[in-house]
Protein backbone atom coordinates (compact mmCIF):
# COMPACT_ATOMS: atom_id res chain seq x y z
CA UNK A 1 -16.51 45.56 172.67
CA UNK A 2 -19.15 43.57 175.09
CA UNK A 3 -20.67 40.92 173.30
CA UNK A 4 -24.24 41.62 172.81
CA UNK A 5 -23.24 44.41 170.53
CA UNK A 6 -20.98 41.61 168.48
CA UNK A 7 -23.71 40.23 167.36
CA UNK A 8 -25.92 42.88 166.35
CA UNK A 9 -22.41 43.32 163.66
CA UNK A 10 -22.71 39.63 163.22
CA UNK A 11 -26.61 40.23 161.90
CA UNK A 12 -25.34 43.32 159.55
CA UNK A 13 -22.85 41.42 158.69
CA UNK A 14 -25.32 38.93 157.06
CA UNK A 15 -27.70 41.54 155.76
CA UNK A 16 -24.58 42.40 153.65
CA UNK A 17 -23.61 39.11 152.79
CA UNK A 18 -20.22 38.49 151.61
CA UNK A 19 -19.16 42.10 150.28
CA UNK A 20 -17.16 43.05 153.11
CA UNK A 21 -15.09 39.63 152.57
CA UNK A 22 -13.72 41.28 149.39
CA UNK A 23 -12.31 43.99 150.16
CA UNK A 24 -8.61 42.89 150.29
CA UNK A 25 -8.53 38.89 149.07
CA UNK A 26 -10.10 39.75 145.61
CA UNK A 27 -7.20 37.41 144.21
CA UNK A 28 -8.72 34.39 146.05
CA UNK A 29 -11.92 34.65 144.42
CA UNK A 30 -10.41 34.93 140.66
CA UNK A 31 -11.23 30.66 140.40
CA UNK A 32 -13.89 28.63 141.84
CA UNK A 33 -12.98 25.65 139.80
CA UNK A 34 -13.86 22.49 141.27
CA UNK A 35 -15.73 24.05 144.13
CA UNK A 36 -19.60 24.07 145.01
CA UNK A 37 -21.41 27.17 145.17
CA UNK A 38 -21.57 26.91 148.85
CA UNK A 39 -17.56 26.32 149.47
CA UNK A 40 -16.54 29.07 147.23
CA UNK A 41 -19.51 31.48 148.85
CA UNK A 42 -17.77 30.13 152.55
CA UNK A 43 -14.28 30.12 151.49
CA UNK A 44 -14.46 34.13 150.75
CA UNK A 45 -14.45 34.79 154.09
CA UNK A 46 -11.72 32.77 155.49
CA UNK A 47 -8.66 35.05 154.36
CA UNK A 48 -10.37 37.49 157.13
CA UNK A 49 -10.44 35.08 159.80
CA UNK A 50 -6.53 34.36 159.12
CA UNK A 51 -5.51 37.44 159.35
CA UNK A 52 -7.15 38.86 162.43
CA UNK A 53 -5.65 36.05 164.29
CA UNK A 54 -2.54 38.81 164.85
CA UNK A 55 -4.34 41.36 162.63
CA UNK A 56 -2.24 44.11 160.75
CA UNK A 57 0.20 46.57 162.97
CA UNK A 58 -2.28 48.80 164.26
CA UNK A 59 -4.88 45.63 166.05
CA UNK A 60 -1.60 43.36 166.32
CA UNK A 61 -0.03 45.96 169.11
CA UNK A 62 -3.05 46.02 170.91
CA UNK A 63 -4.12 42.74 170.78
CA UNK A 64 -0.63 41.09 171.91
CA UNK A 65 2.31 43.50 171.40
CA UNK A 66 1.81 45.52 174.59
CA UNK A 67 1.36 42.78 176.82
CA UNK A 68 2.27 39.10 175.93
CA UNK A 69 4.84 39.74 174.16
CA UNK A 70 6.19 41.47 176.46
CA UNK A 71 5.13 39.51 179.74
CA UNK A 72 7.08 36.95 178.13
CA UNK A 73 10.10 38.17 177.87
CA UNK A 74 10.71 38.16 174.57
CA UNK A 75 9.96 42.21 173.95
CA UNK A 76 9.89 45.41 175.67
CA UNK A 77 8.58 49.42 174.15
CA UNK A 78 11.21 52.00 173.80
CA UNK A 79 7.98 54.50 173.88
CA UNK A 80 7.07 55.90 177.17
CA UNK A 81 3.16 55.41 176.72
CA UNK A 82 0.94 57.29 178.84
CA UNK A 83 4.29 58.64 181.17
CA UNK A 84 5.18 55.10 181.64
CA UNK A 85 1.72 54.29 183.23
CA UNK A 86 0.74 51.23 180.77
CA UNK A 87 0.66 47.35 180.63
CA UNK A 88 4.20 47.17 180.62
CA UNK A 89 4.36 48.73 184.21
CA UNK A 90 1.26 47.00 185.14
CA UNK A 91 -0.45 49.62 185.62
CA UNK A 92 -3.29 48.17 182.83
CA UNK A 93 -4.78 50.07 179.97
CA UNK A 94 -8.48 49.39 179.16
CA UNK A 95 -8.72 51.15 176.32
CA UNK A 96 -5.69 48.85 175.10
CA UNK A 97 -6.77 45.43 176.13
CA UNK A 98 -10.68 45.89 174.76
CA UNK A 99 -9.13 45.39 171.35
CA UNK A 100 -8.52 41.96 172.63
CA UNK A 101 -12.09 41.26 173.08
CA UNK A 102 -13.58 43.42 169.83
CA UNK A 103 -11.05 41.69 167.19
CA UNK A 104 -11.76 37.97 168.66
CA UNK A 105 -15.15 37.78 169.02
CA UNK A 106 -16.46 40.50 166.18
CA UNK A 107 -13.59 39.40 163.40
CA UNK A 108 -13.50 35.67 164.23
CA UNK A 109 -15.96 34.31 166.19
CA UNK A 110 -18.99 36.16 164.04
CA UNK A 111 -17.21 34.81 161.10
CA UNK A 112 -17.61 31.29 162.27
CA UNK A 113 -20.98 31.62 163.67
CA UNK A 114 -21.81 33.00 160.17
CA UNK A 115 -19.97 29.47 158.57
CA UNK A 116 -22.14 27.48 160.63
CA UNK A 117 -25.28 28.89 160.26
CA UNK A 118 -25.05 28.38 156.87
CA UNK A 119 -24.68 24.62 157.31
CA UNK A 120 -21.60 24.22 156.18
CA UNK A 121 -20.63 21.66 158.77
CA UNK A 122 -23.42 19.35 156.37
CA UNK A 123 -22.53 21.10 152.60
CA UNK A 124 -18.84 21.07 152.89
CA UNK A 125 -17.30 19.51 156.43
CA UNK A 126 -14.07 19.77 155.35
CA UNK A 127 -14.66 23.80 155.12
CA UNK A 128 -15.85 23.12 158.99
CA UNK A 129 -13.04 21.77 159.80
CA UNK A 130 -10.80 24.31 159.05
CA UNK A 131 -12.88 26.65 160.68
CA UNK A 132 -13.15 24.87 163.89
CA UNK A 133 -9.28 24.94 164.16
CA UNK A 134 -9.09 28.33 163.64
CA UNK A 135 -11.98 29.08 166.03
CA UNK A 136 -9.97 26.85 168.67
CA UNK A 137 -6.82 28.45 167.60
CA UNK A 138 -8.13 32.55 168.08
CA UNK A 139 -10.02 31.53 171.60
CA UNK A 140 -7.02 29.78 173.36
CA UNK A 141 -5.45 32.92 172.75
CA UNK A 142 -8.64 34.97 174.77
CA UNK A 143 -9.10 32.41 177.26
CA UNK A 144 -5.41 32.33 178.23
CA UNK A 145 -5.47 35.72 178.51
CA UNK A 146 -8.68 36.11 180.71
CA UNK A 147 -9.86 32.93 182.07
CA UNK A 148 -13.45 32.20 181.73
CA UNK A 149 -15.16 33.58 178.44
CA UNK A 150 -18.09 33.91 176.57
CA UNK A 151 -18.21 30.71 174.11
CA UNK A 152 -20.83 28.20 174.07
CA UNK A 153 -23.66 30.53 174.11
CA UNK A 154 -22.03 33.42 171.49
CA UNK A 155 -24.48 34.10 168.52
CA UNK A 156 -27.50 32.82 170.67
CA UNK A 157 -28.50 36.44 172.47
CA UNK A 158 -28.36 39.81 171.65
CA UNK A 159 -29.55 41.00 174.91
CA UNK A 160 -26.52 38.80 177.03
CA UNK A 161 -23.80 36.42 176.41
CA UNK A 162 -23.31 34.25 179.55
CA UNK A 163 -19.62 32.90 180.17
CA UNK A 164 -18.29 29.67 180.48
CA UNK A 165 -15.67 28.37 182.61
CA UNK A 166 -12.24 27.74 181.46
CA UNK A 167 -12.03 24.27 182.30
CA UNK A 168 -15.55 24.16 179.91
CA UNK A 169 -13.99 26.22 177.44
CA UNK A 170 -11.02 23.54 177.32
CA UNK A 171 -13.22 20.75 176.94
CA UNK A 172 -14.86 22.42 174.29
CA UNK A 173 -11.93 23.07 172.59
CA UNK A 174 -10.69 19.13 172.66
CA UNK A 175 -14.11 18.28 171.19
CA UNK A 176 -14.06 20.46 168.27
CA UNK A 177 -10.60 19.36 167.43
CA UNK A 178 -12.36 16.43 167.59
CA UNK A 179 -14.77 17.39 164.86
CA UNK A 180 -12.05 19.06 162.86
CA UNK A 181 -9.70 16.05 162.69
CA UNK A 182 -11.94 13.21 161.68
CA UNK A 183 -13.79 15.37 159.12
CA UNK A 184 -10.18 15.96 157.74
CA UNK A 185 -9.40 12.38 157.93
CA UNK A 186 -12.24 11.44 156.09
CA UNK A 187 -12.01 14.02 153.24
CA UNK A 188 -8.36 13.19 152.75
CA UNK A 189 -9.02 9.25 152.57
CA UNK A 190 -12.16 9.88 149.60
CA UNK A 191 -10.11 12.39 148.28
CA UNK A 192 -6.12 11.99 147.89
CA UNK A 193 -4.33 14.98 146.59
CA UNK A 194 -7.27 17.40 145.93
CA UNK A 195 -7.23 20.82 147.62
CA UNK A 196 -10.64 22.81 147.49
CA UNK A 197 -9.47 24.86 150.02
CA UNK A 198 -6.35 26.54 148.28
CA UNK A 199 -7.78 29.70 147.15
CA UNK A 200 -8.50 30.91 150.53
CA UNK A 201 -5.60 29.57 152.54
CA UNK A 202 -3.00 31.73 154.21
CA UNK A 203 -1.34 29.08 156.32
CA UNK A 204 -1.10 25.46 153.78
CA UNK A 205 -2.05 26.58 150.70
CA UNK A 206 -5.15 24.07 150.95
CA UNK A 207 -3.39 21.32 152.06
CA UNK A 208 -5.50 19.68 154.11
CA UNK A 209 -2.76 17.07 155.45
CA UNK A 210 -1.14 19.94 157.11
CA UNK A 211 -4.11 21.26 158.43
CA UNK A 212 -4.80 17.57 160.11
CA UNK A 213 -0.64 17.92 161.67
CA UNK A 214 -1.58 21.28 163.02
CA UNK A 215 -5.21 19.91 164.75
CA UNK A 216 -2.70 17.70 166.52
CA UNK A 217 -0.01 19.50 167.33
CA UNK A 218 -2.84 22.36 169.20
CA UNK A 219 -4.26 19.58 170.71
CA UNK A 220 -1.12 18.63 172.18
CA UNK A 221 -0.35 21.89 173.22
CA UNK A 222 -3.79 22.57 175.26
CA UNK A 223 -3.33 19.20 176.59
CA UNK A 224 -0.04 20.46 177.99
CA UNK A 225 -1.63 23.66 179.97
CA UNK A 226 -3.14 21.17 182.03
CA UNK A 227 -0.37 19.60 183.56
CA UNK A 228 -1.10 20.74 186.84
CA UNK A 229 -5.06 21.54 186.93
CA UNK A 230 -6.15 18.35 185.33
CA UNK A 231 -2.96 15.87 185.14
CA UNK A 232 -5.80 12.90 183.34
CA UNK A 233 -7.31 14.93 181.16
CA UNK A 234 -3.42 16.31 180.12
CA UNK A 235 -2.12 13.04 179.73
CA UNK A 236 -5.44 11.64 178.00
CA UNK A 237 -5.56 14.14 175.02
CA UNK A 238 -1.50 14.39 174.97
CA UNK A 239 -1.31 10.88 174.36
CA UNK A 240 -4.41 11.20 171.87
CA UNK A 241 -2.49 13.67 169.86
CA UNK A 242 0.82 11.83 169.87
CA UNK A 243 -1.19 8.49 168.47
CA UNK A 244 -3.82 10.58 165.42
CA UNK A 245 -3.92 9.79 162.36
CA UNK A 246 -1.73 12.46 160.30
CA UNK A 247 0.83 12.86 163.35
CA UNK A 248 2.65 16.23 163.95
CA UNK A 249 3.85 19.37 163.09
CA UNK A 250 7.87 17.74 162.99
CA UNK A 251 9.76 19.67 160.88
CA UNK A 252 10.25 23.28 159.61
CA UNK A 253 7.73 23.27 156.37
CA UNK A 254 4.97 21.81 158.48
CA UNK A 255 5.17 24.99 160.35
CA UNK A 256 2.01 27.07 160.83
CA UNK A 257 1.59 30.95 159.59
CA UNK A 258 0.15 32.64 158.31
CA UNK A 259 1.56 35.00 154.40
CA UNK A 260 0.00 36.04 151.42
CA UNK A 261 -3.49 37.40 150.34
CA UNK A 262 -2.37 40.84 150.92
CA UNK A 263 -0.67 40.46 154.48
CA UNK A 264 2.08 41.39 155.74
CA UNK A 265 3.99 40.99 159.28
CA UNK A 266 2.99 43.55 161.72
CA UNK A 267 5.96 43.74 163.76
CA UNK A 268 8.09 45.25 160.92
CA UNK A 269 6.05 48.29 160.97
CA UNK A 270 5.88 48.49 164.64
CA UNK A 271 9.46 48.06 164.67
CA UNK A 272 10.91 50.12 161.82
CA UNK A 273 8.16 52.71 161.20
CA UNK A 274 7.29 53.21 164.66
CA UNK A 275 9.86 52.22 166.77
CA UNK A 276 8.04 51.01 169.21
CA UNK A 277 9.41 47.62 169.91
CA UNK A 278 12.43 46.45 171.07
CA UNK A 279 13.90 43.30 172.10
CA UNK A 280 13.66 42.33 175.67
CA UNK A 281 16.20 42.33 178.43
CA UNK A 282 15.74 38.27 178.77
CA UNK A 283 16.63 37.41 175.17
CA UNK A 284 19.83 39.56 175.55
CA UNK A 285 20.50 37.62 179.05
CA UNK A 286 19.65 34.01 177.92
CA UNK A 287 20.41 33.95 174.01
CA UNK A 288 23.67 36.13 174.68
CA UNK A 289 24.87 33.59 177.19
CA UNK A 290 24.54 30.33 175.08
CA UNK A 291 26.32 32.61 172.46
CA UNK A 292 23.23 31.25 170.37
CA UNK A 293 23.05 31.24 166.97
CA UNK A 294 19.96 31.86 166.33
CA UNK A 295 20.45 35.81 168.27
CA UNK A 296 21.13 37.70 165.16
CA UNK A 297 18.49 36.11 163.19
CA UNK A 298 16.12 37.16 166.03
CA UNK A 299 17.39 40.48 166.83
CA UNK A 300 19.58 43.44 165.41
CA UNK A 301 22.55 44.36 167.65
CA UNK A 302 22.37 47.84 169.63
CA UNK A 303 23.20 51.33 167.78
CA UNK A 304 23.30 52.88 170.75
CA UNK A 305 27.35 54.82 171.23
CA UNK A 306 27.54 52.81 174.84
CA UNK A 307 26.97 49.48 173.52
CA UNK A 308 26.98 49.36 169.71
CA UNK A 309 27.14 46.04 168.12
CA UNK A 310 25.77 44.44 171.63
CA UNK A 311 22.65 42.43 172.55
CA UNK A 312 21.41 44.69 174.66
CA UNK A 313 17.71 44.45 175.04
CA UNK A 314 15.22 46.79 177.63
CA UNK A 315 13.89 45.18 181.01
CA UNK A 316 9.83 45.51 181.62
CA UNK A 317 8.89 48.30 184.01
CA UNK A 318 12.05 50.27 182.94
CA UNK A 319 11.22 54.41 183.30
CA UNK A 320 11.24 54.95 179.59
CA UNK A 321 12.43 58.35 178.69
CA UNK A 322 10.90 60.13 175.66
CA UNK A 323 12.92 58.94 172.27
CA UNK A 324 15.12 58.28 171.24
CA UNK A 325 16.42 57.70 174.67
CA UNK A 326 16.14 53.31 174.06
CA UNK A 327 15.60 53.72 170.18
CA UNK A 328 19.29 52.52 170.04
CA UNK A 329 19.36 49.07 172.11
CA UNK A 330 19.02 45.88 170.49
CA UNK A 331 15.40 45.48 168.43
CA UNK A 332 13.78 42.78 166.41
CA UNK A 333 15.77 42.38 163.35
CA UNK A 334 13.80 43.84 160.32
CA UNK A 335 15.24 41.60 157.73
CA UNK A 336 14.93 38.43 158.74
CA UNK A 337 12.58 37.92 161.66
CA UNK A 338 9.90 40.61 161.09
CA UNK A 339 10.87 41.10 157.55
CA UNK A 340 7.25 42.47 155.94
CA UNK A 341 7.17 39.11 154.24
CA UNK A 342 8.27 36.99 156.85
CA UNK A 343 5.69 34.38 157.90
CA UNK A 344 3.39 35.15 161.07
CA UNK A 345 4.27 32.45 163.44
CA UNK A 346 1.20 30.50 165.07
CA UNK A 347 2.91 26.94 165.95
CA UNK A 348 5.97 25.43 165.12
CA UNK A 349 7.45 21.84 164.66
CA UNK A 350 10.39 22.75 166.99
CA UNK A 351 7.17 23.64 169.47
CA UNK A 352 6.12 20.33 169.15
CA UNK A 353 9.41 18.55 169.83
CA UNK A 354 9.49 20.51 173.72
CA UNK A 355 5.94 20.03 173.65
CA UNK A 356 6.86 16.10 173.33
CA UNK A 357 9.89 15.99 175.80
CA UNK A 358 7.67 17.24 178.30
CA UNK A 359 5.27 14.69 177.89
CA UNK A 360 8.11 11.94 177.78
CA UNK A 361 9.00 13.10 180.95
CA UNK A 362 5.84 13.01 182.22
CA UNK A 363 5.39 9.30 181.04
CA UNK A 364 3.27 9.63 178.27
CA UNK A 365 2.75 6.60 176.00
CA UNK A 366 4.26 7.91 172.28
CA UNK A 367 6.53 10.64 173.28
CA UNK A 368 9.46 8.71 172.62
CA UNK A 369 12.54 9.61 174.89
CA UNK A 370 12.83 13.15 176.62
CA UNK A 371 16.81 13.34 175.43
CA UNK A 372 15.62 12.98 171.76
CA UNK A 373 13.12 15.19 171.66
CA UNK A 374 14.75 17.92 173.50
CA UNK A 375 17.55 17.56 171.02
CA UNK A 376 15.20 17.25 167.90
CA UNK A 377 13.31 20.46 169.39
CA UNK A 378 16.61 22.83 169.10
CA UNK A 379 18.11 21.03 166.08
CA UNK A 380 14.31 21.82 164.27
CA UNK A 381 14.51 25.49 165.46
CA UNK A 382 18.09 25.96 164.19
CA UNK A 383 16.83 24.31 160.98
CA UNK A 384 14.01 26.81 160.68
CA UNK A 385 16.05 29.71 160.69
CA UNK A 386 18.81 28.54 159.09
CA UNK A 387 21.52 28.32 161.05
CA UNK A 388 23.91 25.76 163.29
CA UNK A 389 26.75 24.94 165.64
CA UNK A 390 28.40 22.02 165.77
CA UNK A 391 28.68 22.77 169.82
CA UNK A 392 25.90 23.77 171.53
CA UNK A 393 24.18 20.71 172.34
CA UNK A 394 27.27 19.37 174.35
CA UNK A 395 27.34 23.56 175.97
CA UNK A 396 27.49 22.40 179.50
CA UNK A 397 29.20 25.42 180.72
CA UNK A 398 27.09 28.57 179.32
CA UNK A 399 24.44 30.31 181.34
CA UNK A 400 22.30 33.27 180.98
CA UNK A 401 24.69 36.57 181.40
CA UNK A 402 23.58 39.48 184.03
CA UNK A 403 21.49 42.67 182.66
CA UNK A 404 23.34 45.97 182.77
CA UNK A 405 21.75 49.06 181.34
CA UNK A 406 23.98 51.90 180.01
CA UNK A 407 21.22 54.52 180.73
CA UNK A 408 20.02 53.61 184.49
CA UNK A 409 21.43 51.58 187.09
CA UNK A 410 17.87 51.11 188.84
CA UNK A 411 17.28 48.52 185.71
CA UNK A 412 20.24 46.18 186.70
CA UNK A 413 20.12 42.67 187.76
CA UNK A 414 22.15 40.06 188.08
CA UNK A 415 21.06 36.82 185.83
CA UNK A 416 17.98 34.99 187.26
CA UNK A 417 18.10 31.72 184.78
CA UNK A 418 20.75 29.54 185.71
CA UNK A 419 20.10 26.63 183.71
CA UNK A 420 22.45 24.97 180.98
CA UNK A 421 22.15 24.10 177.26
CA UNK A 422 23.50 20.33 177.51
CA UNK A 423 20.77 17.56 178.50
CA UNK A 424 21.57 15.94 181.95
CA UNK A 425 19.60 12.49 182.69
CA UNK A 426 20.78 12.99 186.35
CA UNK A 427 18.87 16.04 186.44
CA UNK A 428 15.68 16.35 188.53
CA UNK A 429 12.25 16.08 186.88
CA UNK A 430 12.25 20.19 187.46
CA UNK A 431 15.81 20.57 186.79
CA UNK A 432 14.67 18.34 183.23
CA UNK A 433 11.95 20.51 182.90
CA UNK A 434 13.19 23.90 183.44
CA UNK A 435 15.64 23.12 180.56
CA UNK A 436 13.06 21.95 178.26
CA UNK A 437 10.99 24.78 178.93
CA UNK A 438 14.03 27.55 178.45
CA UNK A 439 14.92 26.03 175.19
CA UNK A 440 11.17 25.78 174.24
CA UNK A 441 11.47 29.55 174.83
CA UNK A 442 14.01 30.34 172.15
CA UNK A 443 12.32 28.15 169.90
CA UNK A 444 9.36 30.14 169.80
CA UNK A 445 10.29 33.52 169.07
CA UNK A 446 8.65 36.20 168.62
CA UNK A 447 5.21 34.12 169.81
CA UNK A 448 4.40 35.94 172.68
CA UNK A 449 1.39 34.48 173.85
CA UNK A 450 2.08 31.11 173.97
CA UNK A 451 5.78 32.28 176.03
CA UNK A 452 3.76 33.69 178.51
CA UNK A 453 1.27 30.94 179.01
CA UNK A 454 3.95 28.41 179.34
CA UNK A 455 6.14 31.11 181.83
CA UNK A 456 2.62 31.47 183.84
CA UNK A 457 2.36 27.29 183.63
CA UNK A 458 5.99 26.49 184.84
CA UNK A 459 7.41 29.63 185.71
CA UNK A 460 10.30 28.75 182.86
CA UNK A 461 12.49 30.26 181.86
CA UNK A 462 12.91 32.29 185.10
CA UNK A 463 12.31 36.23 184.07
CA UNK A 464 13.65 39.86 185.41
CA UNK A 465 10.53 41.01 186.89
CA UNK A 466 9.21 44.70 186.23
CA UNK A 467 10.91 47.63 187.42
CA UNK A 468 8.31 49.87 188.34
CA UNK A 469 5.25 48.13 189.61
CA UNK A 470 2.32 50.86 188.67
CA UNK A 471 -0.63 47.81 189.97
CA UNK A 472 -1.68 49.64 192.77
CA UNK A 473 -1.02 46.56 194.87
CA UNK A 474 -3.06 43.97 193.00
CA UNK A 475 -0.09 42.15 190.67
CA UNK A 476 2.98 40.80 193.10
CA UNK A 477 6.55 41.83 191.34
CA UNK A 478 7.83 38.22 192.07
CA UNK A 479 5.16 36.62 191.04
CA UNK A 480 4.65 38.96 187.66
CA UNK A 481 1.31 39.25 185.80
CA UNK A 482 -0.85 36.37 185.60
CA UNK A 483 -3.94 37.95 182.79
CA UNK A 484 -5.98 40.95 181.64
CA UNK A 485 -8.65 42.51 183.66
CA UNK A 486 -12.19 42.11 181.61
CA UNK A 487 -12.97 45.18 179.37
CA UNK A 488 -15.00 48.02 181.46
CA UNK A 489 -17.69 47.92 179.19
CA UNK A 490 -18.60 44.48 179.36
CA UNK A 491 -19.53 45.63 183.18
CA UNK A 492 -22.03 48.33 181.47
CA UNK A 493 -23.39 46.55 178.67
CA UNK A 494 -22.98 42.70 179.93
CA UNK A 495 -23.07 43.20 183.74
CA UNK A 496 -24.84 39.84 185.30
CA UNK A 497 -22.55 37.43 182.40
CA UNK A 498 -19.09 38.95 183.45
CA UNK A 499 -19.59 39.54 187.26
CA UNK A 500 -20.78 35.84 186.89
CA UNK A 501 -17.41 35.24 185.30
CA UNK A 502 -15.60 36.75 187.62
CA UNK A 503 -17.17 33.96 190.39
CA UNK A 504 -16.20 31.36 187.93
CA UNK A 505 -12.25 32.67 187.93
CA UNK A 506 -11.81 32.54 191.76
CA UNK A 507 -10.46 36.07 192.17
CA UNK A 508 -10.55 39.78 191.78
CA UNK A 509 -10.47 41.13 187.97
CA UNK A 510 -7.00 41.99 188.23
CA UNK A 511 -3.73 41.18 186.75
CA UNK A 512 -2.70 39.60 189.61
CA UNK A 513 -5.12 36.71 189.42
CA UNK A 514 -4.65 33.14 188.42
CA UNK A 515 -6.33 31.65 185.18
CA UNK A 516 -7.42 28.17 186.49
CA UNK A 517 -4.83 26.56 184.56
CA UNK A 518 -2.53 28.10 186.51
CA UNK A 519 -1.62 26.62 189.93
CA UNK A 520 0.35 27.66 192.00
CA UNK A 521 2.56 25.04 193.16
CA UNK A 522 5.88 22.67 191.76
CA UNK A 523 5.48 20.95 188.40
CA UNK A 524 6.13 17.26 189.68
């Protein structure tokens, strides 16, 4: 979808109002007690906004199933799309990745651009607020997949929508978290306890002191992208973040997803229905050998006759064969994990915790010690899902176990993360890091997206590379995928904007291209 023709929906979308916004929240408009005419007008059309963050199975596989999720680790297809010529073997699929584009900018960013037009950042700020988050929120997610995107200048053309740099978009980003949080702040001071907000909230339920954790927390987490690009600006906003008013996300029921209104998690369909997921070959390797507890709450053990009741995931690249042929390794488990009412995952407190070990060991003011916090960060995740060991913090012995497949050789490999469970203060600063960042991993299972980014940041936890590398040359095996090519038709409909963007990035529009947070070089 290029973006002039987003906005030509964005001005139907107004001719029709708010109808559209009805169609599957009709329960949050049953009350607008307590609410102006203008917040309970706005407020329809946030449900919509929530959801397409992942969207429902059919956007959600598209829009991050069939590639972060995957590039991270974390998941691999059983399905041979397209004879095994797909994102998964790098070999990348336009007609895929445009979804990427068309759900972002004509579910979410119309939406807002609607929100503000309307004045609501005047009428009701604390309604502004909430959508800047979840503007900031949706657009990471593009940017980190592209590099530069269209953003400042959306809504203001219909004829072409010129891109901004990712550094720009970042700064952006920091400023309207800067809107968000001290419109929160100042709603919650003049107004203690109330929650206007609650009919048409799929994350807090209107509670608007989570919402000001969760501005944090994602400003604490872009901050951290920037490590290596912009080490002043990373340590500026990280320490920012750490110091707000409201703090962090810190423990599991200040965790952010997204339930209710009608939704329900994606990946249970994709895994049950369709069997089309399956858990990946570095969750078997790494979870397996820390013997860690959380495992079965992730993922189901293997039916397959050659390894039933095993871990066994499916390495990226692998030459599917038609199912069943991997139907039977390991998959995400469908009762707890993906359950169709389990919680979609957008930021954890256990997140947070890594997120503040690394800056501790960077030397940021109000990170409090790197030990701690890496602790606190697996404790929190072992919390969330409801399990525990009395040893594995003290584990200095386990390590990630080698990857044998039952069904082809060619798919082997011999472990490629090395490092250990129990925190060493001898350590390097990498050594530190790399163990941060692997644990930071688990932790955030099944979130794709932000796995990958942090992989492509650090290049932690190490990760099998593809099998079969169908790039034509233009993504390096070792050095795995670093984004998505641009949609084809933004070259047809918004030609001078993307070639321009294309300039900005550095690089060809390949997968083998950096993002410009992404340097190439050690973390320290």
């Amino acid at each position: 979808m290029n973006i002039p023709l987003t906005y030509r929906a964005l001005a139907f979308i107004s001719l029709l109002g708010l109808a559209s916004c009805t169609k599957k929240f009709e329960n949050f408009n049953s009350s607008n007690q307590g609410l102006t005419s203008s917040q309970f007008s706005i407020g329809a059309i946030y449900p919509g906004i929530q959801t397409a963050i992942f969207g429902e199975e059919n956007a959600y596989q598209l829009d991050q199933n069939l590639n972060a999720d995957c590039y991270s680790g974390y998941m691999m297809s059983p399905d041979p799309f397209r004879g095994n010529l797909n994102n998964l073997t790098y070999s990348l699929v336009d007609g895929w990745n445009v979804q990427i584009y068309s759900d972002a900018y004509t579910l979410v960013m119309s939406d807002v651009d609607y929100i503000n037009k309307a004045g609501t950042a005047t009428s009701a700020p604390d309604f502004w607020a909430v959508a800047l988050i979840l503007k900031v929120e949706v657009m990471d997610r593009v940017t980190d997949k592209y590099g530069p995107i269209a953003y400042s200048k959306v809504g203001l053309s219909v004829l072409s929508t010129p891109y901004d740099s990712q550094d720009s978009v970042y700064q952006q980003f920091f400023s309207e978290l800067d809107t968000a949080t001290t419109n929160l702040q100042t709603f919650i001071a003049t107004n203690p306890g109330k929650k206007p907000f609650a009919n048409y909230d799929l994350i807090y339920g209107g509670d608007y002191t989570e919402w000001l954790k969760f501005a944090n927390s994602l400003r604490l987490r872009l901050a951290m992208h920037l490590t290596k690009i912009a080490p002043q600006t990373a340590q500026a906003q990280a320490e920012k973040a750490m110091a707000a008013a409201g703090g962090l996300l810190s423990v599991p029921t200040d965790d952010a997803a997204i339930s209710g209104g009608g939704y329900h998690n994606p990946l249970f369909v994709i895994t049950t229905s369709w069997t089309d997921i399956s858990m990946g070959a570095d969750v078997g390797s790494i979870m397996g050998g820390y013997n860690d507890p959380r495992l079965p709450m992730y993922c189901s053990p293997a039916t397959d006759s050659r390894i039933t009741g095993q871990y066994v995931g499916i390495r990226i690249g692998s030459e599917i064969t038609a199912k069943p042929g991997y139907t039977g390794f390991s998959t995400l488990n469908p009762v707890t994990c993906v359950a169709t009412g389990q919680p979609m995952l957008l930021m954890t407190a256990a997140e947070v915790w890594f997120l503040k070990a690394e800056a501790a060991l960077r030397g940021y003011a109000g990170a409090g010690t790197v030990q701690t916090d890496y602790e606190t960060g697996i404790t929190t995740s072992m919390q969330q899902w409801g399990v525990s060991s009395a040893t594995y913090l003290t584990d200095a012995s386990s390590k990630p176990t080698d990857y044998v497949d039952p069904a082809n050789a060619a798919n082997n490999s011999p472990a490629v993360e090395t490092i250990t469970i129990k925190w060493d203060g001898a350590a390097t600063n990498e050594q530190q890091l790399e163990r941060i960042i692997t644990q930071k991993w688990i932790a955030m299972f099944p979130e794709g997206q932000e796995a990958w980014t942090e992989f492509r940041r650090t290049g932690y936890p190490k990760l099998f590379t593809v099998v079969n590398n169908n790039s034509n040359g233009t993504i390096d095996t070792q050095t795995q995928i670093r984004r998505l090519a641009y949609p084809q038709n933004e070259y047809t409909t918004n030609a001078a904007a993307v070639n321009a963007a294309v300039t900005l990035l550095g690089g060809a529009d390949n997968g083998g291209t950096r993002v410009w947070w992404d340097v190439n070089g050690p973390n320290f």
